[in-house]
Structure formats: structure tokens, C-alpha cells
Protein backbone atom coordinates (compact mmCIF):
# COMPACT_ATOMS: atom_id res chain seq x y z
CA UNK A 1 -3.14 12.34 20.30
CA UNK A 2 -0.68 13.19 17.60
CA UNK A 3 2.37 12.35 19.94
CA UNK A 4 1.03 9.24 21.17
CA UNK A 5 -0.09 8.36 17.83
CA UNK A 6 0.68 8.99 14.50
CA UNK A 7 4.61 10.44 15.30
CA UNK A 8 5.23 6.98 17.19
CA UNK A 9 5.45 5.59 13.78
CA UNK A 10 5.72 8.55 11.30
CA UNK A 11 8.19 9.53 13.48
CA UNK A 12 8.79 13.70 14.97
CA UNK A 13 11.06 15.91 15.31
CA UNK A 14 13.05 15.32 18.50
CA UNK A 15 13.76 18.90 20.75
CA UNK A 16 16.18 19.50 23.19
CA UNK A 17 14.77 21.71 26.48
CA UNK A 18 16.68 24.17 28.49
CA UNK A 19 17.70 21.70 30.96
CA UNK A 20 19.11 19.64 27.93
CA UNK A 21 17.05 16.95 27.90
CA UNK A 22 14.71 16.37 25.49
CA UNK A 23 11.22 17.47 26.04
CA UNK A 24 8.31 15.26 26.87
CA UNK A 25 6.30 16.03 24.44
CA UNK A 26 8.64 14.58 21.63
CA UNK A 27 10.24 11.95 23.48
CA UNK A 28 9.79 9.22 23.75
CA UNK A 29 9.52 8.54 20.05
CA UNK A 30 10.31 5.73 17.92
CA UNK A 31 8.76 6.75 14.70
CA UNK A 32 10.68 5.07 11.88
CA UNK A 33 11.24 8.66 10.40
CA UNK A 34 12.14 11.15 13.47
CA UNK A 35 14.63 13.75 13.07
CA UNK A 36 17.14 13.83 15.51
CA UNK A 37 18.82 16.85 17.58
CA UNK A 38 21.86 16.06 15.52
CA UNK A 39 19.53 16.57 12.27
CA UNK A 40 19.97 12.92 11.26
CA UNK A 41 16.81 11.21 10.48
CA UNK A 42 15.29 8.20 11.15
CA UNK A 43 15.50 5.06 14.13
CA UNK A 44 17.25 2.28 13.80
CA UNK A 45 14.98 1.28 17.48
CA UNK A 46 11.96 1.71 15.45
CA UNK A 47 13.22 -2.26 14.24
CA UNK A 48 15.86 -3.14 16.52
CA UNK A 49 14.83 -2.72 20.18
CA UNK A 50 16.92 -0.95 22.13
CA UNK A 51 19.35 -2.89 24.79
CA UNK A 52 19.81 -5.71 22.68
CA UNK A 53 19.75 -4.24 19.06
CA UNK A 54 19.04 -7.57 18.06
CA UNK A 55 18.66 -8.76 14.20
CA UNK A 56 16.53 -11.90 15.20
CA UNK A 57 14.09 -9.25 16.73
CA UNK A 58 14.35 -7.21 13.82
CA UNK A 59 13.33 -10.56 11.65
CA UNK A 60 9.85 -10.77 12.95
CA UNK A 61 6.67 -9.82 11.85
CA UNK A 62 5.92 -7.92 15.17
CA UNK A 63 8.70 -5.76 14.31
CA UNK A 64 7.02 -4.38 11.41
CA UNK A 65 3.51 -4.83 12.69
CA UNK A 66 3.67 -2.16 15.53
CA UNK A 67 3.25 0.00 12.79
CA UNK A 68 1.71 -1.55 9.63
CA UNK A 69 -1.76 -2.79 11.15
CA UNK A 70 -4.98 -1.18 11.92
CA UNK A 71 -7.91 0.00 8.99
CA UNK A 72 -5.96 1.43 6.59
CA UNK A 73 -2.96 -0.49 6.64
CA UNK A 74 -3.44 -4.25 7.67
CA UNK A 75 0.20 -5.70 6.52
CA UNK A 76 0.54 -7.74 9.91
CA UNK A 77 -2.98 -8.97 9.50
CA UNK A 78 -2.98 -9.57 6.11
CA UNK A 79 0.51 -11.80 5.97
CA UNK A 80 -0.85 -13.62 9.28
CA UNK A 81 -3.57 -14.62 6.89
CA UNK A 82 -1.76 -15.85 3.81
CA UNK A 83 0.38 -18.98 3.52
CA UNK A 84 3.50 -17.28 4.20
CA UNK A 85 2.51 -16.45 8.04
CA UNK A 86 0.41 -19.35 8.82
CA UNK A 87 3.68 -21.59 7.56
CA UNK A 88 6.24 -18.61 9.38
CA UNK A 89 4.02 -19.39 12.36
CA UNK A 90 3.95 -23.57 12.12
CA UNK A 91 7.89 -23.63 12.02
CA UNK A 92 9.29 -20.29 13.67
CA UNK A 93 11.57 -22.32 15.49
CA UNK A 94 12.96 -23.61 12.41
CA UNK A 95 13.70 -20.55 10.66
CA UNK A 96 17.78 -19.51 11.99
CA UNK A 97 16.16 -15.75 12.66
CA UNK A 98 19.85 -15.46 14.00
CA UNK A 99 21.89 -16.76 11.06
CA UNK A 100 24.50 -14.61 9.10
CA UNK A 101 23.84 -15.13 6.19
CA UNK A 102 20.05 -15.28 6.66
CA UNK A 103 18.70 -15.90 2.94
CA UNK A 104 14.92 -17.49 1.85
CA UNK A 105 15.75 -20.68 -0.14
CA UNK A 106 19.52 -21.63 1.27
CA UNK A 107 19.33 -20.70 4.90
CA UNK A 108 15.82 -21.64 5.55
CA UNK A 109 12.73 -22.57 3.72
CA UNK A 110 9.42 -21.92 4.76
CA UNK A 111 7.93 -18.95 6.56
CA UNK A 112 8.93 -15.62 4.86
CA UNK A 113 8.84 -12.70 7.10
CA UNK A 114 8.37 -9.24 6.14
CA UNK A 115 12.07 -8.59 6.25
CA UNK A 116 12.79 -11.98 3.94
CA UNK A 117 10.95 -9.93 1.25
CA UNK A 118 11.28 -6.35 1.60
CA UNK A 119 14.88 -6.50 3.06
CA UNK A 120 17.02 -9.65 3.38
CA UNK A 121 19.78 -10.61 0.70
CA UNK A 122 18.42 -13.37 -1.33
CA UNK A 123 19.31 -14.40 -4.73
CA UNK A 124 20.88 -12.13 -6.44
CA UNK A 125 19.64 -9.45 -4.49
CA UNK A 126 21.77 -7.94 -0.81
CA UNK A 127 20.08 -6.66 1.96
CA UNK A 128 18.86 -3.17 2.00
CA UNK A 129 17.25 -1.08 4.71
CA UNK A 130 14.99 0.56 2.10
CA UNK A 131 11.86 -1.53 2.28
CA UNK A 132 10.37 -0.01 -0.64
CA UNK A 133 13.24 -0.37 -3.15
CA UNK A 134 11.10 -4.04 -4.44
CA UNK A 135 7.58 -2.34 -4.22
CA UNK A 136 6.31 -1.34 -8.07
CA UNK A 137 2.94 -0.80 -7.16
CA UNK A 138 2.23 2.41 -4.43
CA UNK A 139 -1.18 1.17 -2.90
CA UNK A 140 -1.18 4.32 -0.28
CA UNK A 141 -2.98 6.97 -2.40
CA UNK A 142 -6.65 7.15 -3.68
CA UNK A 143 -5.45 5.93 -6.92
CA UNK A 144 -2.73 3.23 -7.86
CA UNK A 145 0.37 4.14 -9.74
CA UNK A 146 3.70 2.43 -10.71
CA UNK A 147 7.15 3.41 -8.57
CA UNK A 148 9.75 4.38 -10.49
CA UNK A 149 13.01 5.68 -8.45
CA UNK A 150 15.86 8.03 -8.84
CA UNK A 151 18.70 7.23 -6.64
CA UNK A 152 21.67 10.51 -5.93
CA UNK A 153 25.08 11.08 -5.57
CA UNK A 154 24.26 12.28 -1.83
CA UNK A 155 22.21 8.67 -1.10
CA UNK A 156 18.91 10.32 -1.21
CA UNK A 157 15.98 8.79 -3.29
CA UNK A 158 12.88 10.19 -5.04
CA UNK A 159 9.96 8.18 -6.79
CA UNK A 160 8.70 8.80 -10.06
CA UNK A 161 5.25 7.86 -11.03
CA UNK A 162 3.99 5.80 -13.79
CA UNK A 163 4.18 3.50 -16.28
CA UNK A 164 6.29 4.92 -18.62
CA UNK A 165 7.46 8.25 -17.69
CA UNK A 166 10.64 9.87 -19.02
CA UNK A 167 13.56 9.00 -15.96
CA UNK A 168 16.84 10.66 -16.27
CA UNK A 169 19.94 8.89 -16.88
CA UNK A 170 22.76 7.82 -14.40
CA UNK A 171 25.15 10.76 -14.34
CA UNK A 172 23.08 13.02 -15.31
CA UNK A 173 21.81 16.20 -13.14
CA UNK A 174 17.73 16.33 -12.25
CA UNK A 175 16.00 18.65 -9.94
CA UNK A 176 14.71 17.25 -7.09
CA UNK A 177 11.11 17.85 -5.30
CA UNK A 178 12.84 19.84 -2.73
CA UNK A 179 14.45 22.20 -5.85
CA UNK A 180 17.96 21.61 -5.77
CA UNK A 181 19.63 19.94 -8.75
CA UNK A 182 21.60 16.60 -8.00
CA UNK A 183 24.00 14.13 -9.64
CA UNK A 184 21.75 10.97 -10.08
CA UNK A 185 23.45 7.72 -9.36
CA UNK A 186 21.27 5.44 -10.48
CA UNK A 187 17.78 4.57 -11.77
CA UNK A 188 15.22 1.82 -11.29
CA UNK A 189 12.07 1.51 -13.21
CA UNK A 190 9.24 0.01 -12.12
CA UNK A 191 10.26 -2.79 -13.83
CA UNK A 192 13.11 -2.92 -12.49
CA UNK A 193 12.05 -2.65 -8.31
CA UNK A 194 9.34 -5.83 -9.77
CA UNK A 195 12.14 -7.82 -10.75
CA UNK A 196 14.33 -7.47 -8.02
CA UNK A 197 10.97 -8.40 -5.76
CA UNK A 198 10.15 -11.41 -8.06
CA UNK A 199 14.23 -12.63 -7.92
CA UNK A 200 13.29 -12.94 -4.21
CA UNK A 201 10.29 -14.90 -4.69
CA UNK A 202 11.65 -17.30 -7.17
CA UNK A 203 13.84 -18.70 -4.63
CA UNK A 204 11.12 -20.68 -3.30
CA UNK A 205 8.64 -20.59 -5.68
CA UNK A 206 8.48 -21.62 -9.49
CA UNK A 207 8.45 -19.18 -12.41
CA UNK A 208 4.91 -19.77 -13.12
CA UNK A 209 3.50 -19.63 -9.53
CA UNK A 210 5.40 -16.03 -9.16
CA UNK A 211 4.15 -14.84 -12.76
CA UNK A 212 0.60 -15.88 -11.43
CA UNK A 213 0.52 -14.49 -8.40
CA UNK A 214 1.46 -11.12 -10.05
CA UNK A 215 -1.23 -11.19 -12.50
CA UNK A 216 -3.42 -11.82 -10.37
CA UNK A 217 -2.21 -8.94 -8.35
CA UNK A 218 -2.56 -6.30 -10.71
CA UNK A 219 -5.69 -7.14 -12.14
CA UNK A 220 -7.46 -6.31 -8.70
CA UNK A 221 -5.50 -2.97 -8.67
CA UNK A 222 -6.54 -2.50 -11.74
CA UNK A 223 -9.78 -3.05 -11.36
CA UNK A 224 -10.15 -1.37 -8.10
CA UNK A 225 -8.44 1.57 -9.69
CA UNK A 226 -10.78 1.73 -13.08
CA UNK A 227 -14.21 0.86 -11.49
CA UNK A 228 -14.22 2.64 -8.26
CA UNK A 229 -11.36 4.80 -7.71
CA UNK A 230 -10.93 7.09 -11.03
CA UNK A 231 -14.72 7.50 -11.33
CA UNK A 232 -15.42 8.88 -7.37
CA UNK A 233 -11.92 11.60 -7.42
CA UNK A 234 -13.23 12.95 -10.62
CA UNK A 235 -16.77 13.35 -9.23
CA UNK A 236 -15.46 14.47 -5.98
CA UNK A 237 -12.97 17.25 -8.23
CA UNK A 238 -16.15 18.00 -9.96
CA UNK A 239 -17.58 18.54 -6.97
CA UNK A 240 -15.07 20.57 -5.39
CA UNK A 241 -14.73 22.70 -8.89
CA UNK A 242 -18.08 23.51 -9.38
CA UNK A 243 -18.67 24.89 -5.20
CA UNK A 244 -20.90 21.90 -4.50
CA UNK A 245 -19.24 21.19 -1.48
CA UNK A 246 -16.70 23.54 -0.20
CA UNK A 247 -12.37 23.97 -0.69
CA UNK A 248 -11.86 22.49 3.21
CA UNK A 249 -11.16 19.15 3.67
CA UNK A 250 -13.48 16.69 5.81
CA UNK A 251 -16.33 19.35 6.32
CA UNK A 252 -19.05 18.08 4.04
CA UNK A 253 -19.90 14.26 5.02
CA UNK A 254 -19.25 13.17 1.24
CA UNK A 255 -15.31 13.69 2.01
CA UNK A 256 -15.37 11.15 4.82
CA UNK A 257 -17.27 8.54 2.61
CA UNK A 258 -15.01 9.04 -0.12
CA UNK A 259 -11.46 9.18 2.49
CA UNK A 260 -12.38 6.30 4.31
CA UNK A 261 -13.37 4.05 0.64
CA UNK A 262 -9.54 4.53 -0.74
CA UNK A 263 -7.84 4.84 2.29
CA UNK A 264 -9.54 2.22 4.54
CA UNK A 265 -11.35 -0.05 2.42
CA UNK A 266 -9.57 0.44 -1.06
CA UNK A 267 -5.78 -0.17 0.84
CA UNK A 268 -7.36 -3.14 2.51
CA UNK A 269 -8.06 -4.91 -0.75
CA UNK A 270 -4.96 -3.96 -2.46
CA UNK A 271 -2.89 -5.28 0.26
CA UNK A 272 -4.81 -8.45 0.59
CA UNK A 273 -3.96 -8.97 -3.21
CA UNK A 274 -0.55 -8.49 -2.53
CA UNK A 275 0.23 -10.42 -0.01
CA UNK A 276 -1.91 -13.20 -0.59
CA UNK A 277 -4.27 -12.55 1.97
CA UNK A 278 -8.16 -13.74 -0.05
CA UNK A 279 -10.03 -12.05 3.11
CA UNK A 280 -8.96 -8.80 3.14
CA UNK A 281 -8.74 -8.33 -0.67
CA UNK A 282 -12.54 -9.41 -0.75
CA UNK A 283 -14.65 -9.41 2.27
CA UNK A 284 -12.40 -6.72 3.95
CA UNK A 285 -11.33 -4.87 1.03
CA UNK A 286 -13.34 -4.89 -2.63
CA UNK A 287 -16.64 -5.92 -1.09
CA UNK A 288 -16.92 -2.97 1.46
CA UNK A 289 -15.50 -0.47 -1.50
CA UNK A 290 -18.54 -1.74 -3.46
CA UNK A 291 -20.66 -1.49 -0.71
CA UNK A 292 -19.91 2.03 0.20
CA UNK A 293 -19.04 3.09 -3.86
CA UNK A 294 -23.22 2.32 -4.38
CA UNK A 295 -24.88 2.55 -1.26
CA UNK A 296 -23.44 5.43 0.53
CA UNK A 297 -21.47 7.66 -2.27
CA UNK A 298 -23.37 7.63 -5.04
CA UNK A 299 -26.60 8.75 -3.04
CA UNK A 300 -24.68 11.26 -1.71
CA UNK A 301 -23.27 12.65 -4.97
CA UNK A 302 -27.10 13.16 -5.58
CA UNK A 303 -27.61 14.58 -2.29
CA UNK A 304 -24.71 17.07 -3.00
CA UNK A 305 -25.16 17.95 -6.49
CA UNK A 306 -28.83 17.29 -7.18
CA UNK A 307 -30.88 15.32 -9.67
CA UNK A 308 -30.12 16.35 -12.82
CA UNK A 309 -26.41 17.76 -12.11
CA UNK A 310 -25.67 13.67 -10.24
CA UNK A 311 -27.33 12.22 -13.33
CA UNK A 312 -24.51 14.21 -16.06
CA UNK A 313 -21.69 12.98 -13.83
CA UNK A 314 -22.80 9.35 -13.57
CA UNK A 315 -23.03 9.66 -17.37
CA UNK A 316 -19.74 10.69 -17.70
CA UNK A 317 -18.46 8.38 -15.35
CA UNK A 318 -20.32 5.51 -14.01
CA UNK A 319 -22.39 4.27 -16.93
CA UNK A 320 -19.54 4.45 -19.45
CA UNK A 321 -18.22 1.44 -18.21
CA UNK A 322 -21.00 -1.96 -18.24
CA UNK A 323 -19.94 -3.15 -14.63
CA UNK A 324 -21.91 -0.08 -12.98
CA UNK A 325 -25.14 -0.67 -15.12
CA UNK A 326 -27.02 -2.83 -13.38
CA UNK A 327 -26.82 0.43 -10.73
CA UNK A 328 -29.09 2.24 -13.30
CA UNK A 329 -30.90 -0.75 -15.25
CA UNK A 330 -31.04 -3.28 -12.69
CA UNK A 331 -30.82 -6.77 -13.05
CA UNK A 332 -32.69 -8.50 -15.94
CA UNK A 333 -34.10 -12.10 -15.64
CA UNK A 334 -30.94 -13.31 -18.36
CA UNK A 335 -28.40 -11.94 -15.83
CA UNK A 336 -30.39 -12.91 -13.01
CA UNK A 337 -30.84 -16.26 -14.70
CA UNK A 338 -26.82 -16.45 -15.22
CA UNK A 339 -26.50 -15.88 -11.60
CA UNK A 340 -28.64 -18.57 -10.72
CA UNK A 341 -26.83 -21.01 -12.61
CA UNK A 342 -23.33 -20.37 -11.63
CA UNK A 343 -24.52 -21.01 -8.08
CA UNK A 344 -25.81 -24.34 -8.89
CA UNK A 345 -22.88 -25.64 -10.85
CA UNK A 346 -20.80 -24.22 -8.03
CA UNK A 347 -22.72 -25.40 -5.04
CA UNK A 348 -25.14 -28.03 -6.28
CA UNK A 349 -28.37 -25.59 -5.07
């Protein structure tokens, strides 16, 4: 499963048989970070389709979405979605996926692909094969955290999380994760990858429209972060810290509730914010965290720990904050009555 699956995109390591070919169960592989027999790493085919190696191929949407689709990670869904693929979609034939240069704004107008953001030269910014070098939010793990990155002498790169850490200064030496000290060559805050990400946008869209869309961005992450996510890992580190359910991963039922709520559900709505994509970051995304965050993993914290021992940690953790009190209160006829007329000034019933 793991050859035919998650290696295909992660990428493997490629191994060379007696006969010196490379063995079948590690080729074929396209996974955009294989190691090679040489011990060079990645593949350029994972983009660019081998016999024709061709940029316009490279340009699309399917390019990327071989990969970035599916449950946990819906990019090709979500950006099919929002205005950018619908309009990509209504004038593909208009967008010169050929053209050198090939910038949003000058060459074409309409229809941003994932490479137009992530990758292509636009504005003041030139093309770069590191599609996360514009991203300041990470939306992959349980809990949201600004990107900062630390670029070396040698070309390699290392994030740095949060929102104001201490970064080291270009020329300076830093230890890297893998333990060896390094020159570093340059550094971009988060700030920093935002801007470069929002100098792309503006060349089709207005200051305020960018600005916007950001805000409203963040304040989803920020809410799914604050109201779901912080509360259920420090339960489920409770949890694990007090021997209610044991050190191994995925053998107690809770772990599965809580694994597929950030990394199914919780990356669905953060992408959908994103990209712009109002289905996923609701009905697909916060709505289903919700769901499951009441119905299925609060029960089961008082399954796991008991009563009284469920009721200390909701204390601590739920009912500090007034959005999860109607879990313990319910509603009352003034909010109930609040409700009610919201929907008719909305709806007219």
C-alpha cells in the first residue's frame, strides 16, 4: 500500500538491484521528494511529465492535484471551487500556459493556477520551485503556526515557527535540525513569505480586496485553532500523561476521533479559507470539526477519563471560553430568541 500510495507523492528512496536496475518495489516512483541512486533528491517528473518535460503541463492544476486532493488535503478541490478555478476553467484557452514570460496581471489575466501563486514570477517576485517560500500560515499540523524560514550557504532551508521567534541573522552560523552548524544566507519572516504572497495577488486584485481576504483568512485559523484545536491536544496530552489511554498511537478509539478532526476535517476548513473555497471551509471543514469536537470527542473524553476526572478538564478547557457553554448550559430562550430573529431578518421566515 505504502509504494502505491503514500511514496508516489511523498516520494522513496530509489534502489538499485543486482542486475542494475532498479527494483520494483521502489520504482516506479514519482514522489515529489524521492531520493535518487545518485543521492540527489527530489523529481522534476513529479510536475513535468516525462517525454515532453513540458512547462504548459507543469502550469495546470492537474499537475499539482495528483497529489494535493483527497480528505485531508483538498487543494485541487478547493481552488476548483473558488473564483480563481471556475474563471481558470471559463478561459483556459486564453491563458498563454506556454508563454515565456508567463506572469498574472501582464501576460494574462484571469484564471490563476496553482503555479501563478505558489511559483510563477510576478511582480516583483521571480519564479521559484519552492512552493512554500509565500505560505505564512502551516495548516498541516493539529495546531496552526506562522512559517518563518532560514535559508543556507549550501541552498538548504529550515522553518522556524511562530510569531515572533528570535531568527538568526544573514551571515551568521545556526545549527540546523539535522545538528550541523551552517552559514545562513538569508532570512524570511513570516511577514516576509506574506508579503511576497500578497505582491502576487495585488497584481490583479486591489489593496483592499487582498487585505480582506487575509483577514478573513486568519480569523478562521484562528478560531479553529483557539476553540477546537488547543483545547482537544491538551485533553488528549492529559490523557496520555495521566495513563488514561495508553503511549501507542491509534490504539484507543479517542486517537482516531481526535487524528481525523485536525487532520481531515480541521485541514479542510483551513484550506477552504485560504483559497477561497466557502464549502470546504464550512460545510466540509468547521461544521464537521464542530460536529465531531461535541458529539463524538467530548463524550469520549468522558468515556476515557470518567465523570468527575472529564468534568476538571472541560473546566480547564472548554468552559473557559463562552463559545462552548451552551455545551454545558444549553440554550436559553434570549439566545434561542436571538436565533430566531436573525433567521427572519435574513430569510423573511
Amino acid at each position: 500500500m505504502v509504494n502505491v500510495g503514500c511514496k508516489q507523492c511523498h516520494g522513496g528512496v530509489v534502489r538499485i538491484d543486482s542486475t542494475g536496475h532498479p527494483t520494483s518495489d521502489t520504482w516506479p516512483n514519482t514522489g515529489m521528494g524521492r531520493i535518487n541512486p545518485d543521492g540527489s533528491r527530489g523529481s522534476c517528473s513529479a510536475c513535468h511529465a516525462r517525454h515532453e518535460f513540458s512547462v504548459r503541463q507543469a502550469r495546470q492544476p492537474e499537475a499539482c492535484g495528483k497529489c494535493h486532493l483527497g480528505p485531508d488535503h483538498p487543494q485541487i478541490e478547493v481552488w476548483n471551487e473558488s473564483k480563481h478555478g471556475v474563471l481558470y476553467h471559463a478561459e483556459r484557452e486564453n491563458l498563454k500556459l506556454d508563454g515565456q514570460p508567463w506572469r498574472a496581471g501582464q501576460e494574462y489575466f484571469v484564471g490563476p493556477t496553482c503555479s501563478s501563486c505558489h511559483m510563477s514570477g510576478s511582480g516583483q517576485q521571480a519564479t521559484t520551485h519552492d512552493v512554500g517560500e509565500r505560505i505564512s500560515w502551516t495548516l498541516r499540523p493539529p495546531i496552526s503556526v506562522k512559517l518563518n524560514m532560514v535559508v543556507f550557504d549550501d541552498e538548504t532551508k529550515e522553518d522556524i515557527t511562530g510569531d515572533n521567534p528570535v531568527l538568526p541573522a544573514a551571515g551568521s552560523m545556526y545549527k540546523a535540525s539535522d545538528g550541523q552548524m551552517k552559514k545562513v544566507k538569508g532570512v524570511l519572516s513570516w511577514q516576509n513569505r506574506r508579503e511576497r504572497m500578497q505582491n502576487v495577488c495585488a497584481q490583479c486584485h486591489e489593496k483592499s480586496f487582498v487585505q480582506g481576504a487575509y483577514a478573513q483568512f486568519d480569523d478562521l485559523v484562528d478560531l479553529y485553532d483557539e476553540k477546537f484545536a488547543k483545547p482537544a491536544k491538551a485533553i488528549m496530552d492529559e490523557l496520555k500523561a495521566s495513563g488514561k489511554i495508553s503511549q501507542a498511537d491509534f490504539d484507543d478509539p479517542i486517537e482516531w476521533t481526535w487524528y481525523e478532526m485536525w487532520h481531515h476535517q480541521g485541514r479542510r476548513a483551513r484550506h477552504g479559507a485560504a483559497m477561497q473555497g466557502p464549502d470546504y471551509a464550512w460545510w466540509h471543514g468547521l461544521y464537521e470539526v464542530a460536529k465531531v469536537f461535541y458529539m463524538e470527542f467530548l463524550p469520549q473524553v468522558k468515556e476515557v477519563a470518567g465523570e468527575e476526572t472529564a468534568a476538571k478538564l472541560f473546566d480547564k478547557y472548554i468552559y473557559t471560553q463562552p463559545g462552548h457553554l451552551w455545551y454545558r448550559d444549553g440554550l436559553g430562550k434570549d439566545a434561542l430568541k436571538k436565533i430566531q430573529e436573525f433567521y427572519k431578518s435574513r430569510y423573511g421566515e
